[in-house]
PDB file of N, CA and C in Angstrom:
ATOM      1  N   UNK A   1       7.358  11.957 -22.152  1.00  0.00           N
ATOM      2  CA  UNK A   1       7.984  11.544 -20.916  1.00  0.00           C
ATOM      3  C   UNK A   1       9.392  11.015 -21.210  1.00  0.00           C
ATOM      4  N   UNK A   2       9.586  10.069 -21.687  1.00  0.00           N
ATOM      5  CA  UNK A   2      10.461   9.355 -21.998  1.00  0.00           C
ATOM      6  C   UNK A   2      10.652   8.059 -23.361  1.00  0.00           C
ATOM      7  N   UNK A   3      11.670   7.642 -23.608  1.00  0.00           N
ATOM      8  CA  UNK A   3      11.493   6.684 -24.652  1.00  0.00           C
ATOM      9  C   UNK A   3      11.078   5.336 -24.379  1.00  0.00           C
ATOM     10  N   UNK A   4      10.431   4.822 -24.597  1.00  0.00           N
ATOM     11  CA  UNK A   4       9.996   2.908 -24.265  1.00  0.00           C
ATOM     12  C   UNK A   4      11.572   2.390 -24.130  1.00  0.00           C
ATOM     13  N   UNK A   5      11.093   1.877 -22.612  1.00  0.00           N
ATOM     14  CA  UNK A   5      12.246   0.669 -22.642  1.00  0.00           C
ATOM     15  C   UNK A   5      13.593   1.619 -21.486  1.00  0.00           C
ATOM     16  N   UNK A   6      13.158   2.657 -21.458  1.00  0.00           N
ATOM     17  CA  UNK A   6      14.368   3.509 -21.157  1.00  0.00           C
ATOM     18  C   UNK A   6      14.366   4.123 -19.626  1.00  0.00           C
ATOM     19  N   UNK A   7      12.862   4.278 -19.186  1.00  0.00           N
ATOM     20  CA  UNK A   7      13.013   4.237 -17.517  1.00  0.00           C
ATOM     21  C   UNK A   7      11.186   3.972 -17.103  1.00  0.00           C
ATOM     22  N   UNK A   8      11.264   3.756 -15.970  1.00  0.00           N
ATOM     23  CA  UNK A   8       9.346   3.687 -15.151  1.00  0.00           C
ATOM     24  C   UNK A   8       9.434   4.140 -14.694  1.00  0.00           C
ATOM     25  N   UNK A   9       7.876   4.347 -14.511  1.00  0.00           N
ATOM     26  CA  UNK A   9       7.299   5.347 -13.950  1.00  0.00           C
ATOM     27  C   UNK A   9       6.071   5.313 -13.299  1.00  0.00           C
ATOM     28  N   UNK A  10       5.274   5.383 -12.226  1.00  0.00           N
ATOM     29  CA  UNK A  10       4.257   5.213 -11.863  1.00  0.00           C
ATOM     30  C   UNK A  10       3.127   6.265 -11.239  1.00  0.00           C
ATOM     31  N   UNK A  11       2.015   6.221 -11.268  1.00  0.00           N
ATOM     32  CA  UNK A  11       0.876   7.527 -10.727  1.00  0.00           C
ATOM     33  C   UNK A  11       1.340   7.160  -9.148  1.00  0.00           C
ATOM     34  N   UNK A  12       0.738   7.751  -8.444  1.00  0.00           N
ATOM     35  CA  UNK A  12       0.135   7.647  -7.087  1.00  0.00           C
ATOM     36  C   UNK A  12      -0.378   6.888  -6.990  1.00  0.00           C
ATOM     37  N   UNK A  13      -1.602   6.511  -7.543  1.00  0.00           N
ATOM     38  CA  UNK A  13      -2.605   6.025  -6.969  1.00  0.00           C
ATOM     39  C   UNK A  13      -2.212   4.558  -7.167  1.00  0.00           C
ATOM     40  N   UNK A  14      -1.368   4.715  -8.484  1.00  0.00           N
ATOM     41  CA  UNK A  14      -0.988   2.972  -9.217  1.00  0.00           C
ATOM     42  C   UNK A  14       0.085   2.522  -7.865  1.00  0.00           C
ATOM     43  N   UNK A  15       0.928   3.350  -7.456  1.00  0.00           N
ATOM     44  CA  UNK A  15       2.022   2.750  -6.738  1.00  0.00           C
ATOM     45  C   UNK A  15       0.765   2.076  -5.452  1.00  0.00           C
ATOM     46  N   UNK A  16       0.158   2.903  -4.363  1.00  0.00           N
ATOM     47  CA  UNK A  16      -0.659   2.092  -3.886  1.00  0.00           C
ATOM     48  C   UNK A  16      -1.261   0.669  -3.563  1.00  0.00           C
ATOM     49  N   UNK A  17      -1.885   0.842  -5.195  1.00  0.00           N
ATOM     50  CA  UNK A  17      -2.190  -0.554  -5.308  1.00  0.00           C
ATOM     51  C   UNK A  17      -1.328  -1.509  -5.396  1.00  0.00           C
ATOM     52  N   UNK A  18      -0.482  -1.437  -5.995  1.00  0.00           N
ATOM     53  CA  UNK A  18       0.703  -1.804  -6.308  1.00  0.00           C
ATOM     54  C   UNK A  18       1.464  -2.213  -4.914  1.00  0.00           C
ATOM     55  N   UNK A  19       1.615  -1.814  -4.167  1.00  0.00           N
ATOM     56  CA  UNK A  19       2.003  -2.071  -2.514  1.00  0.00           C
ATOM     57  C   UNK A  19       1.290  -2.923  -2.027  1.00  0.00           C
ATOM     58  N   UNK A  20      -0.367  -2.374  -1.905  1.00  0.00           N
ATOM     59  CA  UNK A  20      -1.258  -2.908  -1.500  1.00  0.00           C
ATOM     60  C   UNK A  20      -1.172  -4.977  -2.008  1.00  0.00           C
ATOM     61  N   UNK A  21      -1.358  -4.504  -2.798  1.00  0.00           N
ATOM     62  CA  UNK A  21      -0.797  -6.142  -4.096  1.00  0.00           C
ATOM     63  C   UNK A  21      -0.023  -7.206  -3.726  1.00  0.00           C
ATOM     64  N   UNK A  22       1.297  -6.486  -3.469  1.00  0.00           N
ATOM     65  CA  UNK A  22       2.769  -6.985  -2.862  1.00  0.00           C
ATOM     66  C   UNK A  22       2.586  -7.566  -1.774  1.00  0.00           C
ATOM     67  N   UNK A  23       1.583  -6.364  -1.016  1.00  0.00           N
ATOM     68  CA  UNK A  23       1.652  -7.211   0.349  1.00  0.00           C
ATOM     69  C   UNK A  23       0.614  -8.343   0.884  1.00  0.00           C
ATOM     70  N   UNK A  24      -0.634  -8.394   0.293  1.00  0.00           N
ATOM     71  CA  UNK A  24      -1.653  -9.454   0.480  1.00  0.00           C
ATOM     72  C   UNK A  24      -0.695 -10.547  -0.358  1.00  0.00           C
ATOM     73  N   UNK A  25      -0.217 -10.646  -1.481  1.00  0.00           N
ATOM     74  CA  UNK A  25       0.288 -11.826  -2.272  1.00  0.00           C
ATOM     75  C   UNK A  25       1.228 -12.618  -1.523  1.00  0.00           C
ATOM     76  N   UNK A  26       2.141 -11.864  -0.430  1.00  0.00           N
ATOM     77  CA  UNK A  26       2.998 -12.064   0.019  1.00  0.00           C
ATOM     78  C   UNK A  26       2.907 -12.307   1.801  1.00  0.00           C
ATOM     79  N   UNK A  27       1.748 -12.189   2.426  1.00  0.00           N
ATOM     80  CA  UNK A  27       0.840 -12.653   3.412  1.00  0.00           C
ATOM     81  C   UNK A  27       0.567 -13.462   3.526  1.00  0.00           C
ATOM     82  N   UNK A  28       1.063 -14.422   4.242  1.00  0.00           N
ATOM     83  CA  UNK A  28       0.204 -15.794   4.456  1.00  0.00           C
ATOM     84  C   UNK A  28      -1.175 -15.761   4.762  1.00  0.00           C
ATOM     85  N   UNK A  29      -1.429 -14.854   5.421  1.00  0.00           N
ATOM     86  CA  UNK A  29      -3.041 -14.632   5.323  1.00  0.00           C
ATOM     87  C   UNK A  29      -3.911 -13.694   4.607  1.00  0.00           C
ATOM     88  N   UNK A  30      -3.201 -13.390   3.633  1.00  0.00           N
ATOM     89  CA  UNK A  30      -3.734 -12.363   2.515  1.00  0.00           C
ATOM     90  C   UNK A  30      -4.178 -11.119   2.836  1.00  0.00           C
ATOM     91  N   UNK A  31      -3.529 -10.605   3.880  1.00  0.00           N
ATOM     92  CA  UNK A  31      -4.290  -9.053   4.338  1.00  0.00           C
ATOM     93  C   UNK A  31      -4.109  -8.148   3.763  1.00  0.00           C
ATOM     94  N   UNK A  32      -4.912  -7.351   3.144  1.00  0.00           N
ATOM     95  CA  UNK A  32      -4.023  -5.774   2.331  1.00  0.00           C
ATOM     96  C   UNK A  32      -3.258  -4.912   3.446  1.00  0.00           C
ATOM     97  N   UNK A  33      -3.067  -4.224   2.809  1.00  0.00           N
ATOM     98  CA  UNK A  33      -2.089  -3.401   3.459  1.00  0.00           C
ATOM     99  C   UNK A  33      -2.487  -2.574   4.795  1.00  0.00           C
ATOM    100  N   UNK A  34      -3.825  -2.079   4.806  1.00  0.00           N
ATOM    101  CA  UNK A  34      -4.648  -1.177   6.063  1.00  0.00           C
ATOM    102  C   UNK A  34      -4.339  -2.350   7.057  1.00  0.00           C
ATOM    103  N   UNK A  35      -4.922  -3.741   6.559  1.00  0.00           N
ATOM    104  CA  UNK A  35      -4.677  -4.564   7.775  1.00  0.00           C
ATOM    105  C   UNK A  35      -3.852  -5.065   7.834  1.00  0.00           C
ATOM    106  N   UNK A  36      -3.026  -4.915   7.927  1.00  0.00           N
ATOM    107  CA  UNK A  36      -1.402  -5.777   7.841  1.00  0.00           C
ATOM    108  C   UNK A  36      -0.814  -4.557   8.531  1.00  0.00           C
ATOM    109  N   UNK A  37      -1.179  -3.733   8.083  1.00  0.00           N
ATOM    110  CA  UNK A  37      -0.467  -2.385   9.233  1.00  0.00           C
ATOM    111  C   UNK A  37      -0.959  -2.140  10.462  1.00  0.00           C
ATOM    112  N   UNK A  38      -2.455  -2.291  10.414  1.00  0.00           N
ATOM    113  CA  UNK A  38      -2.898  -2.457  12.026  1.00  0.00           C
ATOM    114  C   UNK A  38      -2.777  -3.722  12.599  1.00  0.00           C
ATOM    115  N   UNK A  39      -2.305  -4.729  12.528  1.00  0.00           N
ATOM    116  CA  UNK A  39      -1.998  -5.950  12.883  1.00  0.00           C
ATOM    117  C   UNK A  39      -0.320  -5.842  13.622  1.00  0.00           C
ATOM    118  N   UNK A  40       0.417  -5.824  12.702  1.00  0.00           N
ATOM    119  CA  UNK A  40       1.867  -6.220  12.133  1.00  0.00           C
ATOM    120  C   UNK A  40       2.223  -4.844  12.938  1.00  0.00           C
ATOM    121  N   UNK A  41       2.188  -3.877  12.354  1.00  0.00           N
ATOM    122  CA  UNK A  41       3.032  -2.628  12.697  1.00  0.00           C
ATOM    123  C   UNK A  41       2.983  -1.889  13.465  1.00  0.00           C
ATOM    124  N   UNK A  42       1.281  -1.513  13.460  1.00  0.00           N
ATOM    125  CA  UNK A  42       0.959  -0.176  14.335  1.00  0.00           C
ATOM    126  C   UNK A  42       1.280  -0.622  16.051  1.00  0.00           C
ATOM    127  N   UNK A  43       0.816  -2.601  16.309  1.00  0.00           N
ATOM    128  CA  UNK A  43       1.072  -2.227  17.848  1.00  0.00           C
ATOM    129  C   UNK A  43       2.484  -2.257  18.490  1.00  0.00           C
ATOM    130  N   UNK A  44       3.858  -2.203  17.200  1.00  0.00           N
ATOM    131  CA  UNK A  44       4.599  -1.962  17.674  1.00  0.00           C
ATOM    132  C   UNK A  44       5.397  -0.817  17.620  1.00  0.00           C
ATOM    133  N   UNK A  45       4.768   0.099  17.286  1.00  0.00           N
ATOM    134  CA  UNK A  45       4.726   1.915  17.630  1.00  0.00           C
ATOM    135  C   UNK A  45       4.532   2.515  18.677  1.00  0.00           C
ATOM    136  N   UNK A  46       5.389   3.409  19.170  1.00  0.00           N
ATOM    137  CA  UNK A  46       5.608   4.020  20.251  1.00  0.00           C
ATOM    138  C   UNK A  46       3.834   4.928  19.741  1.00  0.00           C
ATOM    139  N   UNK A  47       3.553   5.261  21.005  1.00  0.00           N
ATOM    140  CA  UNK A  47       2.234   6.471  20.541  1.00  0.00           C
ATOM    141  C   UNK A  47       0.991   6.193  19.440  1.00  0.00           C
ATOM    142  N   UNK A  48       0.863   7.243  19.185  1.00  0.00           N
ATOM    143  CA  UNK A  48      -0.511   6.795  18.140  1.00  0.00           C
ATOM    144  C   UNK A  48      -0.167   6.715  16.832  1.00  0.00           C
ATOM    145  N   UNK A  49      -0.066   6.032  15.900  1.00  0.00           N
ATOM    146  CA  UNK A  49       0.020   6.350  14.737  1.00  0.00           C
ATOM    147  C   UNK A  49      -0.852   5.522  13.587  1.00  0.00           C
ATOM    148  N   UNK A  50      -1.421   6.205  12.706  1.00  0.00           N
ATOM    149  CA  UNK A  50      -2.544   6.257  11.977  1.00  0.00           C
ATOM    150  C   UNK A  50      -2.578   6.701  10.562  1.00  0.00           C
ATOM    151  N   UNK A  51      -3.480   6.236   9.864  1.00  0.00           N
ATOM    152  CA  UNK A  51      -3.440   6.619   8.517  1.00  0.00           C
ATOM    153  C   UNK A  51      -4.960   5.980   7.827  1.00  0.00           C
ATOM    154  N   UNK A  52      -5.490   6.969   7.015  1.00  0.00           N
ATOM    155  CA  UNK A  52      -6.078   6.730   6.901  1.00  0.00           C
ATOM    156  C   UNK A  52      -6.767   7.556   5.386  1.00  0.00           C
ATOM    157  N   UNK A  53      -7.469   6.623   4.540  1.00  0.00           N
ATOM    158  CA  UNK A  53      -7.783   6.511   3.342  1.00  0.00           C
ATOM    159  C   UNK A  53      -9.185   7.001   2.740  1.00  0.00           C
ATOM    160  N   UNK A  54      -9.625   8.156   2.195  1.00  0.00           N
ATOM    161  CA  UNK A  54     -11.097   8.512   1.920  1.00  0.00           C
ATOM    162  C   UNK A  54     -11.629   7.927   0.532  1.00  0.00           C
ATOM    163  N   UNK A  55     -12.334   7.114   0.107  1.00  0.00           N
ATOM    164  CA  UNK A  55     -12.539   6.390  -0.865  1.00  0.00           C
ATOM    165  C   UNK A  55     -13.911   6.768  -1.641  1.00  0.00           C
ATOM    166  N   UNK A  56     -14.279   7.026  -2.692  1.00  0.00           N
ATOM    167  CA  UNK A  56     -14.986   8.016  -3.035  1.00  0.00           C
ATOM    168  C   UNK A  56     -15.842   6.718  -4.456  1.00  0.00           C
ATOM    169  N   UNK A  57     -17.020   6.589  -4.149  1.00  0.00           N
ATOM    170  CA  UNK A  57     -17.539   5.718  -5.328  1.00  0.00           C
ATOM    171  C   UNK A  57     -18.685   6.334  -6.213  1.00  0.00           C
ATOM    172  N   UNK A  58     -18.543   6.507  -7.557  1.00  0.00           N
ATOM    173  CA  UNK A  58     -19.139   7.742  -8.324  1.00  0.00           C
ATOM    174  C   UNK A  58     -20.259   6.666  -8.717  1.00  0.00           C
TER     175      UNK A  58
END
């Protein structure tokens, strides 16, 4: 990829959590991110908007 020290880089799935993280830590009421978006964001969206996550436990 590259040399240590020299640039980052992150998966998908890591950035996520990683968001997810940012934003409960940074919540006064600790919500992850699904709820902090249906709270906070979604009811101030014109129309419908949605998202949504399939979680798979082996």
């Amino acid at each position: 990829m590259w040399p240590p020290g020299t640039a980052v880089g992150y998966h998908a799935t890591t950035f996520g959590w990683l968001v997810d993280q940012l934003v409960r830590r940074s919540d006064p009421n600790k919500r992850g991110l699904g709820q902090f978006y249906r709270e906070e964001i979604l009811p101030h969206m014109p129309g419908t908007v949605t998202f949504e996550a399939a979680v798979s436990v082996c």
